[in-house]
Protein backbone atom coordinates (compact mmCIF):
# COMPACT_ATOMS: atom_id res chain seq x y z
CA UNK A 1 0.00 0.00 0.00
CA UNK A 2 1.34 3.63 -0.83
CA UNK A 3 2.28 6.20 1.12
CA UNK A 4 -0.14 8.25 -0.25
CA UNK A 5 -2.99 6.20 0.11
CA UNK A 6 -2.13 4.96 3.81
CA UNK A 7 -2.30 8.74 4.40
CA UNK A 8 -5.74 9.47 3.06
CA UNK A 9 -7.37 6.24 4.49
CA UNK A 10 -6.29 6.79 7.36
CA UNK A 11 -7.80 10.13 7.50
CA UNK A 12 -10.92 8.82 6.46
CA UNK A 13 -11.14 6.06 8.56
CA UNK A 14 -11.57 8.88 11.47
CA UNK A 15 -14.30 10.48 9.73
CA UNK A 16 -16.09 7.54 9.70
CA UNK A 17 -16.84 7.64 13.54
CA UNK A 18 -18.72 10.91 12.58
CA UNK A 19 -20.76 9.41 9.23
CA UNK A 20 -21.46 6.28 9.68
CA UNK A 21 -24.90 6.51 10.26
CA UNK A 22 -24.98 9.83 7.76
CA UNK A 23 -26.63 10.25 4.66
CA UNK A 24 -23.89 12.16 3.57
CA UNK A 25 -20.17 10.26 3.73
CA UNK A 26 -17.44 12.77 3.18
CA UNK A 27 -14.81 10.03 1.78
CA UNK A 28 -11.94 12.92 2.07
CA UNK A 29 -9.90 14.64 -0.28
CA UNK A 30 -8.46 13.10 -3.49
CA UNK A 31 -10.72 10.62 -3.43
CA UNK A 32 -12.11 10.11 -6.87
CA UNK A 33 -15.40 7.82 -6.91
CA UNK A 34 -16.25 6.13 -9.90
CA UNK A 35 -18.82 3.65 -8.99
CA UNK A 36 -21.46 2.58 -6.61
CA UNK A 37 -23.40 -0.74 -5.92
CA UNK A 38 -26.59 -1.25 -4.97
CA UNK A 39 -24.89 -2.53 -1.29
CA UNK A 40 -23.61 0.71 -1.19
CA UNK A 41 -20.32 -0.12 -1.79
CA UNK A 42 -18.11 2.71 -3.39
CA UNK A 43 -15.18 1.76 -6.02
CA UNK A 44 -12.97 4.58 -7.14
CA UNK A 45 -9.12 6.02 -7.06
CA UNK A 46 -6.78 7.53 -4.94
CA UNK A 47 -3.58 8.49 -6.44
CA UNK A 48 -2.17 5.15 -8.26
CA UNK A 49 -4.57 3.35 -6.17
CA UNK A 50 -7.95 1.67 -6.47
CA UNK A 51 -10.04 1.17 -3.18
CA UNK A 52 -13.51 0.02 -2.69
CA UNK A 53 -14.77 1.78 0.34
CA UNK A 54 -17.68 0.05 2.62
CA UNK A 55 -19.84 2.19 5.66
CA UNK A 56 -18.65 -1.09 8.03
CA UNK A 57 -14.92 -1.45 7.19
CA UNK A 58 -14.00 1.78 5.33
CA UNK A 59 -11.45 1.68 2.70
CA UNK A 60 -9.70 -1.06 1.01
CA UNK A 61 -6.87 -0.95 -1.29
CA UNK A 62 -7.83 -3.50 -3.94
CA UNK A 63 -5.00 -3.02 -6.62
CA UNK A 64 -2.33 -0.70 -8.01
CA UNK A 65 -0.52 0.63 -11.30
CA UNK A 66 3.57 0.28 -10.18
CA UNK A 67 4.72 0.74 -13.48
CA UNK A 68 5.15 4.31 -13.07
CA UNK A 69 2.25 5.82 -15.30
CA UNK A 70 -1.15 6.98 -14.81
CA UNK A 71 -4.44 5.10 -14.39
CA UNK A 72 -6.58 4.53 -17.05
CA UNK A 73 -10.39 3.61 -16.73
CA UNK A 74 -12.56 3.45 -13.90
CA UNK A 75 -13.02 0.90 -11.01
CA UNK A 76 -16.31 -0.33 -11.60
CA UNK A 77 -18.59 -2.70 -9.30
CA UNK A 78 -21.37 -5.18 -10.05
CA UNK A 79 -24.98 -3.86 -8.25
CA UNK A 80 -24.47 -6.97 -5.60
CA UNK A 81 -21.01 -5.57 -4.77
CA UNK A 82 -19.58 -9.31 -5.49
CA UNK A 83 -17.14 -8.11 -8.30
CA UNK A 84 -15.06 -4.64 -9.26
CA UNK A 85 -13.14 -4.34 -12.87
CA UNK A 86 -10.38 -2.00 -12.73
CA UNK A 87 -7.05 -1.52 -14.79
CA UNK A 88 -3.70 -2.80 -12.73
CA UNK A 89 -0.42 -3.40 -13.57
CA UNK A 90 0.25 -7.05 -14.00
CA UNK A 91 3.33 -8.63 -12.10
CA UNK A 92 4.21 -11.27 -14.90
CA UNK A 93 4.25 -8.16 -17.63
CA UNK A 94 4.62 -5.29 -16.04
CA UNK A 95 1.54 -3.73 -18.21
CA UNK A 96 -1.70 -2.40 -16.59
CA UNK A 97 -4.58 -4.14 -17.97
CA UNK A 98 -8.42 -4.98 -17.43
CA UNK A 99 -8.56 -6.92 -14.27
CA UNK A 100 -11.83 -8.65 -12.61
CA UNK A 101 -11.29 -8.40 -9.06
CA UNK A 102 -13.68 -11.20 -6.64
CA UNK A 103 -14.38 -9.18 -3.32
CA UNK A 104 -14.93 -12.61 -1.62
CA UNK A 105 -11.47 -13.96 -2.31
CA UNK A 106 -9.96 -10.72 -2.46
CA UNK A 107 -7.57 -11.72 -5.77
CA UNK A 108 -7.45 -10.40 -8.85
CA UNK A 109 -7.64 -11.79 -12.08
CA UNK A 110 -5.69 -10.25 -14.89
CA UNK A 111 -7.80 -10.74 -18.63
CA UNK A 112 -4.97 -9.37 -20.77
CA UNK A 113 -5.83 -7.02 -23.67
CA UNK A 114 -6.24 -7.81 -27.76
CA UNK A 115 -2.53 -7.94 -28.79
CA UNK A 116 -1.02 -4.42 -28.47
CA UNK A 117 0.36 -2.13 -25.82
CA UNK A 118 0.77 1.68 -25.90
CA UNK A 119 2.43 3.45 -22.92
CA UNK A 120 2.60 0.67 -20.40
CA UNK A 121 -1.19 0.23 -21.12
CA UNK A 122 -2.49 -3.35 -22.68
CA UNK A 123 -6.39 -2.43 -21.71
CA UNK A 124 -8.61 -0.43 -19.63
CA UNK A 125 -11.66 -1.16 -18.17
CA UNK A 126 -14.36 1.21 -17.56
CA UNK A 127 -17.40 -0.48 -16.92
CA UNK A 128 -18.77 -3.82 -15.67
CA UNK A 129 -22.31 -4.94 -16.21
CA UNK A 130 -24.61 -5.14 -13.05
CA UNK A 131 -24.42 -9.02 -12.86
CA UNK A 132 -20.69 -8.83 -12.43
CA UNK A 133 -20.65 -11.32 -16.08
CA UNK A 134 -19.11 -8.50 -19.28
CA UNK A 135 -16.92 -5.81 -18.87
CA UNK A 136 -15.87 -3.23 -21.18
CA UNK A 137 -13.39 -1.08 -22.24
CA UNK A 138 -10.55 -0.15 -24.58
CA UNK A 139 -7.78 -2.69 -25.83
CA UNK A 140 -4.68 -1.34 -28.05
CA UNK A 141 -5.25 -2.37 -31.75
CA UNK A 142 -1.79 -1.09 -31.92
CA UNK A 143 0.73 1.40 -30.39
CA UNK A 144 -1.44 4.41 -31.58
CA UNK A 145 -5.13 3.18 -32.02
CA UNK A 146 -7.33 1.70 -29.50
CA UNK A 147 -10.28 -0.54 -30.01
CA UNK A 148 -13.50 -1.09 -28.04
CA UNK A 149 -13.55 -4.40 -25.88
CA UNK A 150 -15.89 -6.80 -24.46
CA UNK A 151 -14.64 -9.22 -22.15
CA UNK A 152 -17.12 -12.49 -20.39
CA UNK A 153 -15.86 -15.65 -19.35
CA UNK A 154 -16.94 -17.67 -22.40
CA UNK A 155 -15.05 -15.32 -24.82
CA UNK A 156 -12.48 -13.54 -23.00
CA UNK A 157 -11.50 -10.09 -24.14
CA UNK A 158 -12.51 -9.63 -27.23
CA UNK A 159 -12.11 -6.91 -30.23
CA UNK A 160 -15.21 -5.05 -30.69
CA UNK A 161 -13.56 -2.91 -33.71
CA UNK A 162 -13.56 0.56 -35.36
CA UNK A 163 -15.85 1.43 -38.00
CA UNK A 164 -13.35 3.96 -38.85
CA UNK A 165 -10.08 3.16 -40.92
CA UNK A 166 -7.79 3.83 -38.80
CA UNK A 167 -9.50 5.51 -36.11
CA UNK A 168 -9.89 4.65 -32.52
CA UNK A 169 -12.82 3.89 -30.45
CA UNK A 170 -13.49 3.11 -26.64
CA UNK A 171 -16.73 1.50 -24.85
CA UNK A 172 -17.77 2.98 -21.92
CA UNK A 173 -20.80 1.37 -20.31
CA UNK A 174 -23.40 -1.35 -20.78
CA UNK A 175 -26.83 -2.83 -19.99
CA UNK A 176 -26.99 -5.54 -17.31
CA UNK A 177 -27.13 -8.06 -20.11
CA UNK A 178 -24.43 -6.86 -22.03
CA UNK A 179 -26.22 -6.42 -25.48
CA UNK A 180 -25.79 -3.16 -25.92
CA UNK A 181 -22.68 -0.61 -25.08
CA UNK A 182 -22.66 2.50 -25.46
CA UNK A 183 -18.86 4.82 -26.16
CA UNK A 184 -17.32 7.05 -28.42
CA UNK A 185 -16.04 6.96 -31.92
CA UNK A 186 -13.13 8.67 -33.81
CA UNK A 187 -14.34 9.81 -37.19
CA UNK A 188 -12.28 10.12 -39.86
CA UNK A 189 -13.58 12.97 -41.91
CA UNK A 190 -14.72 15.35 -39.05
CA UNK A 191 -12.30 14.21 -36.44
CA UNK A 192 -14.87 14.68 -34.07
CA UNK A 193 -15.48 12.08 -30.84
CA UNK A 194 -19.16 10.77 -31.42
CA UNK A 195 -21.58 9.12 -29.42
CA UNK A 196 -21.75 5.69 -30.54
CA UNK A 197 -24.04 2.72 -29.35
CA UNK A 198 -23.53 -1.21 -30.38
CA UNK A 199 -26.42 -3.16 -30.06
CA UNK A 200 -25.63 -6.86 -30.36
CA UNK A 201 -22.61 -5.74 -32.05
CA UNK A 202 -23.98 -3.26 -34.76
CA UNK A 203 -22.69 0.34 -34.13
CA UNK A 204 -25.43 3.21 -34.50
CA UNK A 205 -23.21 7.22 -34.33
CA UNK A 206 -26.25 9.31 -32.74
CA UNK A 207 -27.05 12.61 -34.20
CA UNK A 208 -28.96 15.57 -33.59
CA UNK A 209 -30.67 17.84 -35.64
CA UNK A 210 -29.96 21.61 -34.36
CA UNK A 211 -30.06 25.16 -35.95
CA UNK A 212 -26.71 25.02 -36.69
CA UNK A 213 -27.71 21.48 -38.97
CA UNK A 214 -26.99 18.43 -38.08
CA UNK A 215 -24.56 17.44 -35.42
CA UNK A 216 -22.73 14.52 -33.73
CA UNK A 217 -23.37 14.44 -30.03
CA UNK A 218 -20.25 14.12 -27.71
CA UNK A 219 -19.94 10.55 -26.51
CA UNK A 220 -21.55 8.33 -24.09
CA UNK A 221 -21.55 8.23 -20.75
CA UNK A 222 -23.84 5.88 -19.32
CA UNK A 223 -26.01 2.77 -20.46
CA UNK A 224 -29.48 1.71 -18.39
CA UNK A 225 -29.78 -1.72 -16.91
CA UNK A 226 -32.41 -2.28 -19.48
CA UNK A 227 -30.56 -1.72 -22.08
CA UNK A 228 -32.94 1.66 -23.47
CA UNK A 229 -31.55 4.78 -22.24
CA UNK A 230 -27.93 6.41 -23.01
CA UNK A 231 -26.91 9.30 -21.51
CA UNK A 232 -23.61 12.31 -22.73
CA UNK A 233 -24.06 15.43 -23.76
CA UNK A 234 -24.64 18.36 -26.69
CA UNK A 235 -21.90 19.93 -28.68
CA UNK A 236 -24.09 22.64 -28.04
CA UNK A 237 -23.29 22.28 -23.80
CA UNK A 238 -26.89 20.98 -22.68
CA UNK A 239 -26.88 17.66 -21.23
CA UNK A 240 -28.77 14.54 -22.39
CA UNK A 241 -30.20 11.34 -22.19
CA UNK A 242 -31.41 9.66 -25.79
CA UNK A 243 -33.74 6.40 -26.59
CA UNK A 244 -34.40 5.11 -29.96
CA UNK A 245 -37.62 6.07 -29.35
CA UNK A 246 -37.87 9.15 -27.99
CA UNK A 247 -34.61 10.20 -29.67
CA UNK A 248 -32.64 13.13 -27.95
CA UNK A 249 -34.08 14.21 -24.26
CA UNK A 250 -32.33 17.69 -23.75
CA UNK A 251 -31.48 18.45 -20.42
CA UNK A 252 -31.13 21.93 -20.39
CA UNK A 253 -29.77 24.99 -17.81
CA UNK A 254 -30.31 28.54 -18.38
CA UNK A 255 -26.31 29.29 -18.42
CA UNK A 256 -25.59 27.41 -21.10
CA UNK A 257 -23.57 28.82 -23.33
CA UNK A 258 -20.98 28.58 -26.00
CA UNK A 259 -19.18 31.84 -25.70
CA UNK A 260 -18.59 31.54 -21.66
CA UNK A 261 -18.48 27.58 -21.37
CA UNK A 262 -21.25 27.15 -19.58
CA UNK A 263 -22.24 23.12 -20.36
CA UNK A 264 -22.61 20.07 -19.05
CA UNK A 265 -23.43 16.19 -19.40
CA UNK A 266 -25.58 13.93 -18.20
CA UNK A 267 -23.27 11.10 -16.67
CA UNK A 268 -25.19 8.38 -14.69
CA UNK A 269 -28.53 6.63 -15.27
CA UNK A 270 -30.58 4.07 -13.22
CA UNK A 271 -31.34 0.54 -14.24
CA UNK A 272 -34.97 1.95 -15.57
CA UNK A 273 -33.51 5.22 -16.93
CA UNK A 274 -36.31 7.16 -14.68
CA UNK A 275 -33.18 8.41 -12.69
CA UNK A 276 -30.33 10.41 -14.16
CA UNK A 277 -27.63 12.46 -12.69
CA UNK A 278 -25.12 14.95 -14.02
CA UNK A 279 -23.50 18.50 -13.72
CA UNK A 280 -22.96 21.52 -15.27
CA UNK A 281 -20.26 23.96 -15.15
CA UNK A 282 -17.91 27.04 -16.76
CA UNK A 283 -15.44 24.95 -18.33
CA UNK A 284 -13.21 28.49 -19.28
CA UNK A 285 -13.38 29.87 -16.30
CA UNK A 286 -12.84 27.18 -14.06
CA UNK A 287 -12.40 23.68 -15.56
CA UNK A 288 -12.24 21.59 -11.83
CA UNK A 289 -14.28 18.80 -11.70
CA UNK A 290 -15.47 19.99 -7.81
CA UNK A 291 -16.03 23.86 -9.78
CA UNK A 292 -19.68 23.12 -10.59
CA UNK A 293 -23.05 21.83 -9.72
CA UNK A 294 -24.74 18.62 -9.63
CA UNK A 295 -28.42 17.86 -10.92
CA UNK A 296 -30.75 14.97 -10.38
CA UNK A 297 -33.07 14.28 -13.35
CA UNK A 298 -36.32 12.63 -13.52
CA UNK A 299 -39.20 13.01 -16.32
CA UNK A 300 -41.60 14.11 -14.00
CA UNK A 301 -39.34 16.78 -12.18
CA UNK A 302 -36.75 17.66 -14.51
CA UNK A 303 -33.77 19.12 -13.49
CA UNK A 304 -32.92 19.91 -10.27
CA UNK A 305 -30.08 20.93 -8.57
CA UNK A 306 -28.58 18.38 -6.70
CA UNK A 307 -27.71 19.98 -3.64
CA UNK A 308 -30.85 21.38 -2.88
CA UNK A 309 -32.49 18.21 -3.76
CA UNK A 310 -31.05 16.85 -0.72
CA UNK A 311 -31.63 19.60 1.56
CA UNK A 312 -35.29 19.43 0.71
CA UNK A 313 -35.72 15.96 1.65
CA UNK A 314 -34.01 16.48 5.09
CA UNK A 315 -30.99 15.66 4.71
CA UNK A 316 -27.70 17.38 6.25
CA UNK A 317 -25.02 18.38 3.63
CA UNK A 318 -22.61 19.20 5.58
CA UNK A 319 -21.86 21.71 3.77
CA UNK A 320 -21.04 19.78 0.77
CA UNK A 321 -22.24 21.17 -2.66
CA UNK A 322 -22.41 17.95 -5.10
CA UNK A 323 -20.40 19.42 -8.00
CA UNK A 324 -20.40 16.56 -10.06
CA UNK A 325 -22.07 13.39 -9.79
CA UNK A 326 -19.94 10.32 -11.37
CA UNK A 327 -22.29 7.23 -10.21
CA UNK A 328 -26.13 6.13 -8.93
CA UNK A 329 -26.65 2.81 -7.91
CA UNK A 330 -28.68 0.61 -10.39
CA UNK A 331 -32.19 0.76 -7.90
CA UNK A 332 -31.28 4.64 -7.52
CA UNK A 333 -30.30 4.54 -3.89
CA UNK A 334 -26.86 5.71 -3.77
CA UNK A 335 -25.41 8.63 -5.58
CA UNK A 336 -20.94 9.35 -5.07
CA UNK A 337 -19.19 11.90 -7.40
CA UNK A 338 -16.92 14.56 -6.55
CA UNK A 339 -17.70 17.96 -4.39
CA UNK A 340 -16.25 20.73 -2.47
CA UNK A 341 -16.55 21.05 1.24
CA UNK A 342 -15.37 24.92 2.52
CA UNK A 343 -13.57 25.33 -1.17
CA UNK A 344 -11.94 21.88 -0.66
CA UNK A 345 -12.46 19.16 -3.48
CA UNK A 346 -13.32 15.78 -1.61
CA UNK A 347 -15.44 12.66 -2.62
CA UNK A 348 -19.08 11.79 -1.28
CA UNK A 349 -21.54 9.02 -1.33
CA UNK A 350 -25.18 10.57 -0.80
CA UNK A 351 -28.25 8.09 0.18
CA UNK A 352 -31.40 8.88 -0.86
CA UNK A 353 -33.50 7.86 2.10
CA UNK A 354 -36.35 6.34 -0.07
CA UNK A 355 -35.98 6.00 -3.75
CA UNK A 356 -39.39 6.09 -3.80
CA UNK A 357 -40.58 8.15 -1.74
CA UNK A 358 -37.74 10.62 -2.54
CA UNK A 359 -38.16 10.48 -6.29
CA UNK A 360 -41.72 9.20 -7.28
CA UNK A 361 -44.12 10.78 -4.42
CA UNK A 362 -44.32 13.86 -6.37
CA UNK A 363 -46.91 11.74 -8.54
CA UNK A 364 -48.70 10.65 -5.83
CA UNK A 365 -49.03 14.23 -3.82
CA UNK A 366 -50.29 16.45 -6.86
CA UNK A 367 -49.54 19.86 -6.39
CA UNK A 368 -52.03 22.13 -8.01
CA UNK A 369 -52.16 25.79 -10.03
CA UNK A 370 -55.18 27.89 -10.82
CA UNK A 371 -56.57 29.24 -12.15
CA UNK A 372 -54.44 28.21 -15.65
CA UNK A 373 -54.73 29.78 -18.01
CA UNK A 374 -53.55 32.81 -15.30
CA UNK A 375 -53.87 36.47 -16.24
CA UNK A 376 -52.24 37.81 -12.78
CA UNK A 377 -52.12 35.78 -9.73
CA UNK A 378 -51.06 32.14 -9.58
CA UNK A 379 -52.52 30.12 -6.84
CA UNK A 380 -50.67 26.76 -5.07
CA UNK A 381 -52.94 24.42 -3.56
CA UNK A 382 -51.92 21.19 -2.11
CA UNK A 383 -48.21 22.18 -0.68
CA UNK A 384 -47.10 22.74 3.02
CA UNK A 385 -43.62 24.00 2.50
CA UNK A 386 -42.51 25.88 -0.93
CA UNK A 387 -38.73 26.35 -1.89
CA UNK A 388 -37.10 27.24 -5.07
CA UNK A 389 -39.48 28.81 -7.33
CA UNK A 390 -38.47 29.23 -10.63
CA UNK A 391 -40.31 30.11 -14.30
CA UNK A 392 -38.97 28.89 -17.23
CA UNK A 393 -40.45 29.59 -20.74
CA UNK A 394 -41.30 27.16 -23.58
CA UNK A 395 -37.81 27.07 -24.51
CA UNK A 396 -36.36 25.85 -21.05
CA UNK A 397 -35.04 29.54 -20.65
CA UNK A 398 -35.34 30.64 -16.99
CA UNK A 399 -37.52 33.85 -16.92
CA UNK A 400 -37.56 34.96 -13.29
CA UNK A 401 -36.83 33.13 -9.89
CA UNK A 402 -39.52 33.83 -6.86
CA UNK A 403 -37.81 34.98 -3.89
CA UNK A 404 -41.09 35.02 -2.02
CA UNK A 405 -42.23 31.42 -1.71
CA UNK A 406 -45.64 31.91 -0.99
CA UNK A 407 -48.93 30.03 -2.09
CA UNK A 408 -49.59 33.15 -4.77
CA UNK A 409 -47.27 34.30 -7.34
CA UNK A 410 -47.92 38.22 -8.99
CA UNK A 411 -47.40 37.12 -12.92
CA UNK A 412 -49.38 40.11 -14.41
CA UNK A 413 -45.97 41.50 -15.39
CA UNK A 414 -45.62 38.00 -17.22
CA UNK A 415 -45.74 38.24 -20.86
CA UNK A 416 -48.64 36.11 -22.73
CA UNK A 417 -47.38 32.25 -23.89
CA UNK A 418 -46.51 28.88 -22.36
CA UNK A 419 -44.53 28.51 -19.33
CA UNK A 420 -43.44 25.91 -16.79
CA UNK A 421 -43.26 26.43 -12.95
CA UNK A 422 -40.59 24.53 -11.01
CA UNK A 423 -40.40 23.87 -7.10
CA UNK A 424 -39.87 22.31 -4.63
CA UNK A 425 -43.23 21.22 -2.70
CA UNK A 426 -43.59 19.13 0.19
CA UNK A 427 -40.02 18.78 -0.21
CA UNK A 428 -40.10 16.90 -3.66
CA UNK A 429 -39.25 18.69 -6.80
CA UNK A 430 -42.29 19.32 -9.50
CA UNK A 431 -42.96 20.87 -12.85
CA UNK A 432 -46.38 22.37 -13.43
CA UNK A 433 -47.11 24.25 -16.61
CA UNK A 434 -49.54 27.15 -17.26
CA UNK A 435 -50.70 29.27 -19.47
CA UNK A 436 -50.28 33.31 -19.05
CA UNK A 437 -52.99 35.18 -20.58
């Protein structure tokens, strides 16, 4: 074990007296989360270091790069907690490569790569599927140009390809079955990074139709359990989530834009896809992953910040503002990213204390609004506590924020059209839309 990570778990060992029983873990500074289970059971990197980190035994070093470069991938767990992939160096090699780590026997098991090796680096995983069975990742086609993997038992790790002469391409995530993955591809006439999908082994590059023409969106970040939801971002800086159905889901914030680098990306999803999480922040001004803010997604609420999601439902921050969510647990529970804590950048695991309850009562206590259509005064019926009133036109453009929260909003000075009121009642978040006359 390194110095450096002896150092930091041992700091955050003594936390843990304070949080165990928290809904907010403050795993300490230069901890970098990348996954969570549905046990709770956080995977991630400190330094050259992969840990998993449990609320009974704290952190546990669980493999490390010693070859003297940086890590590539994530450490990624199965929703039972049972198995982590990571990227380690290999003793018999001396190469870091995909590596299936068994919790229960605490040994690793090194899976090689597809032939090649570029800068110490054979493979990299960077995701596992929730039964613990595929994992995915990049392999080295050769020293320059890397190839999506797939790795099970049956086939080992296996070369997914490029569609692209000469191009590279990476897979990032995956349904629980494995059928389809979801990544990036190089293309070779625009050189841009696309969002790519494979479903059974087909690749499909996602577009979207804007006023600038068609456009390629950045790549993928996420795949749902089931296999129907993916989840990146815009060139344009809006975050999204995309179906084959329902096509591209923007995810929008009313400082988005491209001359001050205000954007963001949707980066987590639940097994269902009726749970996303992401972030947005100035990317010019202040690039840090811990620089921005977090936002919890649903279709019935939309966005909403994720920081004052939590306060609303009771629970104690700490002071913590979720900058940027990397990971929720497949049933939604469990939420760990990065955040700032008095200016510091730490990691932080956040439970939800009823998926639920937490997410889905806003269906079941219907807020109301009348009379709509509304020619001056708005009326709320149905809501004990109000918070975080906001208006937001047709567009998803913010129009005004209501200091006042009160059960009747002034709107005469409200110009005529469609609009959508956003809140927190009852302490869940809701979207209500009306009709100014």
């Amino acid at each position: 074990m390194n110095k450096k990570f002896t150092q930091i778990l041992t700091l955050s060992i003594t936390a843990l007296c304070f949080h165990v029983s928290a809904q907010v873990t403050n795993l300490g500074i230069a901890v970098h989360p990348d996954d969570v289970s549905n046990t709770g059971t956080v995977t991630g990197s400190i330094g050259n270091s992969y840990f998993m980190w449990t609320s009974e035994n704290g952190f546990k070093n669980i493999g490390q790069v010693t070859n003297g470069v940086s890590l590539a991938g994530n450490a990624s767990i199965s929703s039972d907690g049972s198995k982590i992939a990571l990227s380690i160096t290999n003793p018999s090699t001396n190469l870091n490569e995909i590596t299936l780590y068994d919790v229960a026997t605490e040994s690793p098991n090194y899976l090689g790569g597809i032939g090649a090796s570029s800068g110490e680096h054979t493979s990299s995983a960077f995701n596992i599927s929730s039964d613990g069975k595929t994992i995915v990742g990049l392999g080295w086609y050769n020293e320059g140009v890397g190839h999506p993997v797939k790795w099970t038992q049956e086939t080992g790790v296996s070369d997914m390809g490029s569609t692209q002469e000469g191009k590279s391409a990476r897979a990032n995530a995956l349904s629980a079955d494995g059928t389809v993955i979801g990544g990036w591809q190089d293309m070779s006439d625009t050189g841009y990074r696309s969002f790519a999908v494979w479903k059974n082994g087909v690749q499909k590059l996602v577009t979207e139709e804007t006023e600038y023409g068609t456009l390629p969106l950045n790549e993928v970040a996420a795949i749902s359990d089931n296999g129907v939801w993916a989840t990146g971002s815009s060139m344009l800086g809006y975050a999204i989530i995309w179906s084959e159905t329902s096509g591209v889901i923007k995810i929008d914030h009313p400082d988005v834009s491209l001359e001050t680098g205000f954007s963001g990306a949707t980066t987590a999803i639940n097994a269902d896809g009726s749970i996303a999480v992401g972030y947005f922040r100035n990317i010019f001004v202040n690039p840090a992953p811990d620089s921005g803010e977090g936002f919890i997604w649903t279709p019935t609420t939309g966005r909403v910040e994720l920081t004052a999601y939590a306060q609303s439902l009771g629970i104690d921050t700490q002071g913590i503002t979720f900058s940027l969510p990397r990971a929720i647990s497949p049933d939604g529970k469990y939420i760990v990213g990065w955040g700032r804590q008095n200016g510091v950048p730490i990691g932080f695991r956040l439970q939800l204390p009823d998926v639920n309850m937490a997410v889905t009562n806003a269906d079941k206590e219907k807020v109301l609004i009348y009379p709509n259509p509304v020619k001056d005064i708005l009326h709320i019926k149905g809501s004990n506590s109000i918070s975080n009133i906001e208006i937001y036109d047709a567009a998803g453009k913010k129009i005004n924020r209501v200091n006042d929260n009160r059960n009747n909003i002034d709107l005469s000075n409200l110009p005529k059209g469609a609009y959508i009121l956003k809140g927190i009642f009852n302490n869940h978040p809701q979207s209500l839309k009306f009709i100014k006359n």
